[in-house]
Protein backbone atom coordinates (compact mmCIF):
# COMPACT_ATOMS: atom_id res chain seq x y z
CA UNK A 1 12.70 64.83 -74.37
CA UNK A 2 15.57 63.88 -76.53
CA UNK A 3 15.19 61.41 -79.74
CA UNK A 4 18.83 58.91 -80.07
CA UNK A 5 18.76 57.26 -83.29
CA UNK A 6 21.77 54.59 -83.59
CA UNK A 7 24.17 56.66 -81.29
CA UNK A 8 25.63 56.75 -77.62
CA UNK A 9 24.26 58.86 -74.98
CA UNK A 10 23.77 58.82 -71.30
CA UNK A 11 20.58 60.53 -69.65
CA UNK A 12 19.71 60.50 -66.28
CA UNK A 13 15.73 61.23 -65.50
CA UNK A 14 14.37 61.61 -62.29
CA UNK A 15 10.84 60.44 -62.02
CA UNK A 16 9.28 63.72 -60.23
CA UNK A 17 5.48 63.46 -59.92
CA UNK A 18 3.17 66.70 -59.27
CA UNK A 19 0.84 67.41 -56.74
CA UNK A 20 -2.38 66.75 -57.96
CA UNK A 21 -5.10 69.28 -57.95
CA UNK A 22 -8.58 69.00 -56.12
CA UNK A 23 -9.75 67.38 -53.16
CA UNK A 24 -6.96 64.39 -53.74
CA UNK A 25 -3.91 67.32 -53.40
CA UNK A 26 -3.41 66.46 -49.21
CA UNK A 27 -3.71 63.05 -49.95
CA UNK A 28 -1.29 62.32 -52.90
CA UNK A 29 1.33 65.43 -52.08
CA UNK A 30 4.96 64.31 -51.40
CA UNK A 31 8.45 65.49 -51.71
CA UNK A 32 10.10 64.93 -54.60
CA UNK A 33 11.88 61.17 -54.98
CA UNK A 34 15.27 60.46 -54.85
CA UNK A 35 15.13 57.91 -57.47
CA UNK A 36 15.73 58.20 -60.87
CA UNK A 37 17.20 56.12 -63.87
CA UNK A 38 20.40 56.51 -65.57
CA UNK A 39 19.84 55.22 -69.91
CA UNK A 40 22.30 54.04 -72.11
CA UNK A 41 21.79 53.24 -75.96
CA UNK A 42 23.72 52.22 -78.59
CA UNK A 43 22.29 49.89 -82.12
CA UNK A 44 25.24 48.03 -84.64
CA UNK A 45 24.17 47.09 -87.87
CA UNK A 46 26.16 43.50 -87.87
CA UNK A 47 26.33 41.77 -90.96
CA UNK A 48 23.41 43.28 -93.13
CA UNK A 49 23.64 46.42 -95.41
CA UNK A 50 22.07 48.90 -93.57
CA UNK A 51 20.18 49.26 -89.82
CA UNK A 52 16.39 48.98 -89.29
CA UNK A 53 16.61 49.25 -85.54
CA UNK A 54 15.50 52.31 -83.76
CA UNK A 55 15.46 53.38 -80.15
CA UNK A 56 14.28 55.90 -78.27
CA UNK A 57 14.64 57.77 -74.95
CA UNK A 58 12.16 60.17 -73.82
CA UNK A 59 11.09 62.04 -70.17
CA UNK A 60 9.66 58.94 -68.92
CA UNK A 61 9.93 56.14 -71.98
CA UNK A 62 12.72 54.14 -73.73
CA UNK A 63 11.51 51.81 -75.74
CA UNK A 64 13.74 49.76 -79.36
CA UNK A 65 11.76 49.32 -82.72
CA UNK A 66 13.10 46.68 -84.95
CA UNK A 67 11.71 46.72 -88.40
CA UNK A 68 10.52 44.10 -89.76
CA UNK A 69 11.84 41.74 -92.40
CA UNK A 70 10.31 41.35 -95.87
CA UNK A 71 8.11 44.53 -94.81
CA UNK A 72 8.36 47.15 -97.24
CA UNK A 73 10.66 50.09 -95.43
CA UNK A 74 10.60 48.49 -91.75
CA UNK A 75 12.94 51.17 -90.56
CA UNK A 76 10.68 53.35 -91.88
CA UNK A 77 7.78 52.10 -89.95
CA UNK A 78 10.57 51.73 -86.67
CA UNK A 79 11.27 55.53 -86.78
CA UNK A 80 7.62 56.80 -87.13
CA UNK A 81 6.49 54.57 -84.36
CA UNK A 82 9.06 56.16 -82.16
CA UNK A 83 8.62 59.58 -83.41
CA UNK A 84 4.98 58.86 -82.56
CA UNK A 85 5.76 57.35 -79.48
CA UNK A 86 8.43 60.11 -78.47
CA UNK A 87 5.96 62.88 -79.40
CA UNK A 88 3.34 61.87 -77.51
CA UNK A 89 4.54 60.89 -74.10
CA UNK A 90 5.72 64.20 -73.49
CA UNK A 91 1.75 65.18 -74.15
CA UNK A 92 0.41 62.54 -71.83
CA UNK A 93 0.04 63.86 -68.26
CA UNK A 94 1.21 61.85 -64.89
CA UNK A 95 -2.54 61.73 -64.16
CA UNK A 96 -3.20 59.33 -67.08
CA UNK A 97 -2.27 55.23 -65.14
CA UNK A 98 0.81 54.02 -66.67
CA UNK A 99 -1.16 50.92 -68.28
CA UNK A 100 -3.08 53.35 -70.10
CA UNK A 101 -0.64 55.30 -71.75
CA UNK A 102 1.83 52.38 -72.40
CA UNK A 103 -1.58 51.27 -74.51
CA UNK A 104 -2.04 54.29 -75.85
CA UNK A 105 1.20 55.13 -76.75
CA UNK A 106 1.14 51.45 -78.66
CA UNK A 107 -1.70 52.45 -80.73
CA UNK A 108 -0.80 55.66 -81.80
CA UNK A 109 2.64 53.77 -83.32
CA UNK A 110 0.64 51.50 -84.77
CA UNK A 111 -1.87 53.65 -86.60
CA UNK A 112 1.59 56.22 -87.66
CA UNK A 113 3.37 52.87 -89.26
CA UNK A 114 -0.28 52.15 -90.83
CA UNK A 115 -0.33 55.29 -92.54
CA UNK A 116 3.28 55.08 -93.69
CA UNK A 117 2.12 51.89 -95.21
CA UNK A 118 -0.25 54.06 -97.09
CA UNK A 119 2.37 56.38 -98.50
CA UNK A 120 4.84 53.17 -99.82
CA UNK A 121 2.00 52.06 -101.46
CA UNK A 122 2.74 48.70 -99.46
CA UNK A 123 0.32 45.66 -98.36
CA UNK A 124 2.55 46.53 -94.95
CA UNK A 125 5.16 48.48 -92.73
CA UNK A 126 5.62 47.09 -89.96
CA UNK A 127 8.27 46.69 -87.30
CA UNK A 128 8.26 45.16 -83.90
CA UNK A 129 8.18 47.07 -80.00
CA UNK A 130 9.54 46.83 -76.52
CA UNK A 131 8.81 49.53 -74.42
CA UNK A 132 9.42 50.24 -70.81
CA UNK A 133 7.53 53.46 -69.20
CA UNK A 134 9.08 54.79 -65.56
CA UNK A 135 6.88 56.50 -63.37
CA UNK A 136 6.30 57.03 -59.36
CA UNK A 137 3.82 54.12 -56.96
CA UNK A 138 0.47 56.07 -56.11
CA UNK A 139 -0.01 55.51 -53.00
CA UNK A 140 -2.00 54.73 -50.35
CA UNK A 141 -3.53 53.23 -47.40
CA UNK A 142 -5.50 50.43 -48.35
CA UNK A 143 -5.75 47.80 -46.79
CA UNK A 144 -3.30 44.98 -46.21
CA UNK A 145 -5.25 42.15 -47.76
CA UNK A 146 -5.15 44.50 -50.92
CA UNK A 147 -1.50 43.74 -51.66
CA UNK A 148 -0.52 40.80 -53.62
CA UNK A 149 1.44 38.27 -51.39
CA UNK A 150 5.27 37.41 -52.40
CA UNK A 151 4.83 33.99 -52.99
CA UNK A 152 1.12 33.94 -54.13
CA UNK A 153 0.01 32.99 -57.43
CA UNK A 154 -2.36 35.30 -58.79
CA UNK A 155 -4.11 35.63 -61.77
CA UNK A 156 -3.17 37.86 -64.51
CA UNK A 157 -4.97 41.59 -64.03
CA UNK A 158 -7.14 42.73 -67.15
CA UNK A 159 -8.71 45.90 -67.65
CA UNK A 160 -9.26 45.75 -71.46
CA UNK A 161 -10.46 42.69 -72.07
CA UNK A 162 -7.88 42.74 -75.91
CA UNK A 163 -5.39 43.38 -73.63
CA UNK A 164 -4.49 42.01 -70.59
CA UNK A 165 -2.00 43.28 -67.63
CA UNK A 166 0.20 40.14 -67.02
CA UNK A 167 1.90 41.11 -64.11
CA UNK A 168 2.41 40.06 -60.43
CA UNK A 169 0.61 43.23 -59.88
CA UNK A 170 -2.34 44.39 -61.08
CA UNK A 171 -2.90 47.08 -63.04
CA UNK A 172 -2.43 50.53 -61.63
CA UNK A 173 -2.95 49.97 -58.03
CA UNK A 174 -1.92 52.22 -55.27
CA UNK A 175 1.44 50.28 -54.21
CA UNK A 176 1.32 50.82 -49.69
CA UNK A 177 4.34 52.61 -48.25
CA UNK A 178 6.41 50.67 -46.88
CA UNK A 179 9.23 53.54 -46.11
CA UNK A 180 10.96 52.16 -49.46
CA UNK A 181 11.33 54.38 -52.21
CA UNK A 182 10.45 53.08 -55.38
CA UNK A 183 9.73 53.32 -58.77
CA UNK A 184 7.08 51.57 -61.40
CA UNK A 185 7.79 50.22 -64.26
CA UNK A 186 5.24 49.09 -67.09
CA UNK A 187 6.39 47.13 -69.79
CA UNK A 188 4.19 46.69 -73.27
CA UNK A 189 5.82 44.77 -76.28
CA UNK A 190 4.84 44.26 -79.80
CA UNK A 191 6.51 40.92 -81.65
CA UNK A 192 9.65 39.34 -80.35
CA UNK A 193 12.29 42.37 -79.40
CA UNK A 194 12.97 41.01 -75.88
CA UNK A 195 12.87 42.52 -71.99
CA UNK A 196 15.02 41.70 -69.36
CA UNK A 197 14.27 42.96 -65.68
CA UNK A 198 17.29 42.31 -62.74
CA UNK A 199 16.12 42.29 -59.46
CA UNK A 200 18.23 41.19 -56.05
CA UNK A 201 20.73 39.50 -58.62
CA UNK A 202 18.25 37.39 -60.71
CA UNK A 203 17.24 38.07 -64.30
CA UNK A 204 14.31 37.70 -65.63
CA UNK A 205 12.85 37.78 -69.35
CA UNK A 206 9.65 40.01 -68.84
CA UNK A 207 8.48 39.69 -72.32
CA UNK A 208 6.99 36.59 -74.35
CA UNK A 209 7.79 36.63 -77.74
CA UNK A 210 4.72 37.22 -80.27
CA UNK A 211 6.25 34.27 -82.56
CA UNK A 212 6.14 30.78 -82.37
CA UNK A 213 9.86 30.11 -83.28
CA UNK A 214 11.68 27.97 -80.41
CA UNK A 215 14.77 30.27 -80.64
CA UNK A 216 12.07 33.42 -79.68
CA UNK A 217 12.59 35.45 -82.58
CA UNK A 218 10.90 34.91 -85.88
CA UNK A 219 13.17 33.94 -88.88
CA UNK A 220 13.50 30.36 -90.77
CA UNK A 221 10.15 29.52 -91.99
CA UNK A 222 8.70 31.26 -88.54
CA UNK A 223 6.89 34.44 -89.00
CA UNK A 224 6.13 37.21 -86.23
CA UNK A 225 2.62 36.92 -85.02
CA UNK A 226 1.80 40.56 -83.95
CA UNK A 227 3.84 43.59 -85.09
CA UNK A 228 3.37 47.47 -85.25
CA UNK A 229 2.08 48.08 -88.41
CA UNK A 230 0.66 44.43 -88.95
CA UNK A 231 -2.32 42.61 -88.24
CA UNK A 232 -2.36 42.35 -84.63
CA UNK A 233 -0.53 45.18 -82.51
CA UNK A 234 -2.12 44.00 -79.37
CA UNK A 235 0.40 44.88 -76.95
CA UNK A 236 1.04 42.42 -73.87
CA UNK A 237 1.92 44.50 -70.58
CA UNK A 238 3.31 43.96 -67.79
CA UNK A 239 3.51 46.19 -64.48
CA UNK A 240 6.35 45.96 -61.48
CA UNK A 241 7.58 48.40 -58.70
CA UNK A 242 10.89 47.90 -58.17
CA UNK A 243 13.66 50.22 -55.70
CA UNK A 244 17.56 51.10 -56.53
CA UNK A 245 19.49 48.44 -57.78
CA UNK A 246 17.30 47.37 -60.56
CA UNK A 247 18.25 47.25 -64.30
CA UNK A 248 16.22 46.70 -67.40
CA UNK A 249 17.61 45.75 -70.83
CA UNK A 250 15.18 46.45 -74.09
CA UNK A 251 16.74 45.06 -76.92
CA UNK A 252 16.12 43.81 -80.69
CA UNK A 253 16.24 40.11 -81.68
CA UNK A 254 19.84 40.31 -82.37
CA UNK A 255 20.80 40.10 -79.21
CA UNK A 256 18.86 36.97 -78.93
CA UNK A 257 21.68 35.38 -80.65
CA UNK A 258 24.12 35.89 -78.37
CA UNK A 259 24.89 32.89 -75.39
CA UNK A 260 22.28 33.56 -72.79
CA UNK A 261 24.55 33.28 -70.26
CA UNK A 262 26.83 35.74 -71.75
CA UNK A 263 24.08 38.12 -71.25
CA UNK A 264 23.07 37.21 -68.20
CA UNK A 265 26.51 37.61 -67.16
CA UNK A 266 26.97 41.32 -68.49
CA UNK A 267 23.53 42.29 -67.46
CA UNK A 268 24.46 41.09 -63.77
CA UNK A 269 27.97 42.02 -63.44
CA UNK A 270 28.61 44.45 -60.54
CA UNK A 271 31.46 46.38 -61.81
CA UNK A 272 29.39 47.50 -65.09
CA UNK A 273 27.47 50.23 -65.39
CA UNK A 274 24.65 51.14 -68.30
CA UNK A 275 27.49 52.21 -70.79
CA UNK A 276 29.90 48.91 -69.85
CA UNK A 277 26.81 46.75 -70.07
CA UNK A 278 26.02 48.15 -73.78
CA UNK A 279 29.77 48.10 -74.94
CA UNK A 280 30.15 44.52 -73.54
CA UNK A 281 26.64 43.28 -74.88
CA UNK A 282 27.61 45.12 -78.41
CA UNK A 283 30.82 43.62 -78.49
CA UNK A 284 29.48 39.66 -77.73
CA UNK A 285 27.31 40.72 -81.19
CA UNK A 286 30.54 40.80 -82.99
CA UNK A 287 31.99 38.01 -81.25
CA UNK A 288 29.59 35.34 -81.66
CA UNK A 289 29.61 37.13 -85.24
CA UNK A 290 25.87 38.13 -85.03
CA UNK A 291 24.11 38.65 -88.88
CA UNK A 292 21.14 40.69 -87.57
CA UNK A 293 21.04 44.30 -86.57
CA UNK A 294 21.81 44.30 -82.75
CA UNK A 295 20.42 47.39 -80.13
CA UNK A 296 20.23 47.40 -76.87
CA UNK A 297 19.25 50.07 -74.05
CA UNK A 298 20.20 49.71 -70.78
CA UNK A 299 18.36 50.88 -67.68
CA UNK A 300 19.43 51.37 -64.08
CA UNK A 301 17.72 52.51 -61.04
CA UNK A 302 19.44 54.83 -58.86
CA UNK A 303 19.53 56.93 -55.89
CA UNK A 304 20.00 60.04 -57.54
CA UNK A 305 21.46 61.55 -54.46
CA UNK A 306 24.95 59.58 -55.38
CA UNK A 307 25.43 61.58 -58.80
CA UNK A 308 28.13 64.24 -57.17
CA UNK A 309 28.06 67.35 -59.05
CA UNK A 310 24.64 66.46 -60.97
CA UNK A 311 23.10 70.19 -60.38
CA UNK A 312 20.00 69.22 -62.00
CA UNK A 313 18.07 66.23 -63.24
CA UNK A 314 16.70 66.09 -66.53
């Protein structure tokens, strides 16, 4: 597990699940997937005196903290809500359903930037969370009628009834084989640092911002309405399995200021790859001359088999 605070770095993690043990062993055992992710990182400070944005990439997390505004330290609360977060996925087995430790990993950040709170002597430290957690489909052979329907208009899945799963799929199911290799991912969020997800060339924002501003991100009269460290740090969640070719983008609200289509554009451009997609995202910051703090991580789905050379994946 490796901690990046504010610099570059690309890590490629294959998502490698172990047998189980017990009676489930012969039914779960399976050679090791070919997928994995390739990560790229990078946070600019832009126009304000100093950076409150974190980021993190772990095993089988990456997730960008942006601390909040008229807070008292939000970087403060940012980095102990990722060092929380960092510390204890590597603790969390793959038994444990991705839902559950995305949920978990959301309250232990908030109860680490709650206690840092306590040591500023402040009302509150707070920042805000988007987190994306990368594991393998369990599967299985249930039956047919099980799987949602493309096209079908379900309702949102809810285990916890404080926090529900809204997602096309519910939460934690088996996923049926289908021959297609592929990989879940389970987003959570915390305030208004926004998600992207690119599937089959279409973007989508994954994440509804805990704020009722109309630009998405709180600033100019509008406050956030849940934050780590705050009030409410009720994460929303969100589950999809999704094969090679897909891409994620966490980022903070800075990059909420740049043209939409500009990231859209970058984010679906064929020619760039995790580290192009962050330079040319970073770069539109300055551009469009961007006051806030800007980060963004960059996620791609791969057939690991391509990397040439890559003896071993990490």
């Amino acid at each position: 597990m490796k901690w990046l605070f504010q610099r570059h770095e690309d890590i490629v993690v294959a998502q490698q699940e172990e047998a189980p043990v017990g009676e489930q062993a012969d039914e779960r055992a399976e050679a090791p997937t070919k997928l994995g992710v390739v990560v790229r990182a990078a946070s600019q400070v832009g126009h304000r005196t100093g950076n409150q944005d974190r980021y993190l990439v772990g095993g089988s997390v990456v997730a960008v903290a942006d601390g909040v505004g008229g807070s008292v330290r939000g970087d403060a609360a940012a980095q102990v809500a990722l060092g929380r977060i960092g510390i204890d996925s590597a603790l969390i087995g793959d038994h444990v359903p991705p839902v559950t430790a995305v949920r978990a990993l959301t309250a232990s950040a908030h109860e680490q930037a709650l206690h840092a709170a306590t040591v500023f002597n402040a009302v509150e430290t707070s920042s805000t969370l988007s987190m994306v957690h990368v594991s393998r489909p369990r599967r299985s052979d249930y039956r047919e009628e099980d799987t949602p329907r493309a096209g079908r208009e379900s309702e949102p899945a809810t285990t916890e009834e404080s926090t529900p799963v809204l997602a096309d799929t519910p939460a934690d199911v088996d996923v049926p084989d289908d021959g297609v290799e592929k990989l879940t991912l389970t987003f959570a969020w915390v305030g208004d640092s926004p998600i992207y997800l690119v599937v089959d060339g279409q973007v989508e924002q994954i994440s509804r911002p805990h704020t009722t501003a109309p630009s998405g991100h709180a600033g100019g009269g509008y406050a956030l309405q849940r934050a780590i460290g705050g009030i409410d740090a009720t994460p929303d969640v969100v589950q999809r399995t999704v094969t090679a070719g897909a891409r994620v983008l966490l980022a903070s609200d800075g990059v909420l200021d740049i043209p939409a289509d500009e990231v859209e554009a970058a984010l679906l451009d064929p020619d760039y790859g995790p580290s192009d997609c962050v330079e040319v995202l970073l770069e539109f910051a300055q551009e469009y001359g961007v006051r806030d703090n800007t980060t963004v991580a960059v996620i791609d789905v791969v057939d690991t088999s391509q990397f040439v050379g890559l003896s071993q994946l990490v």
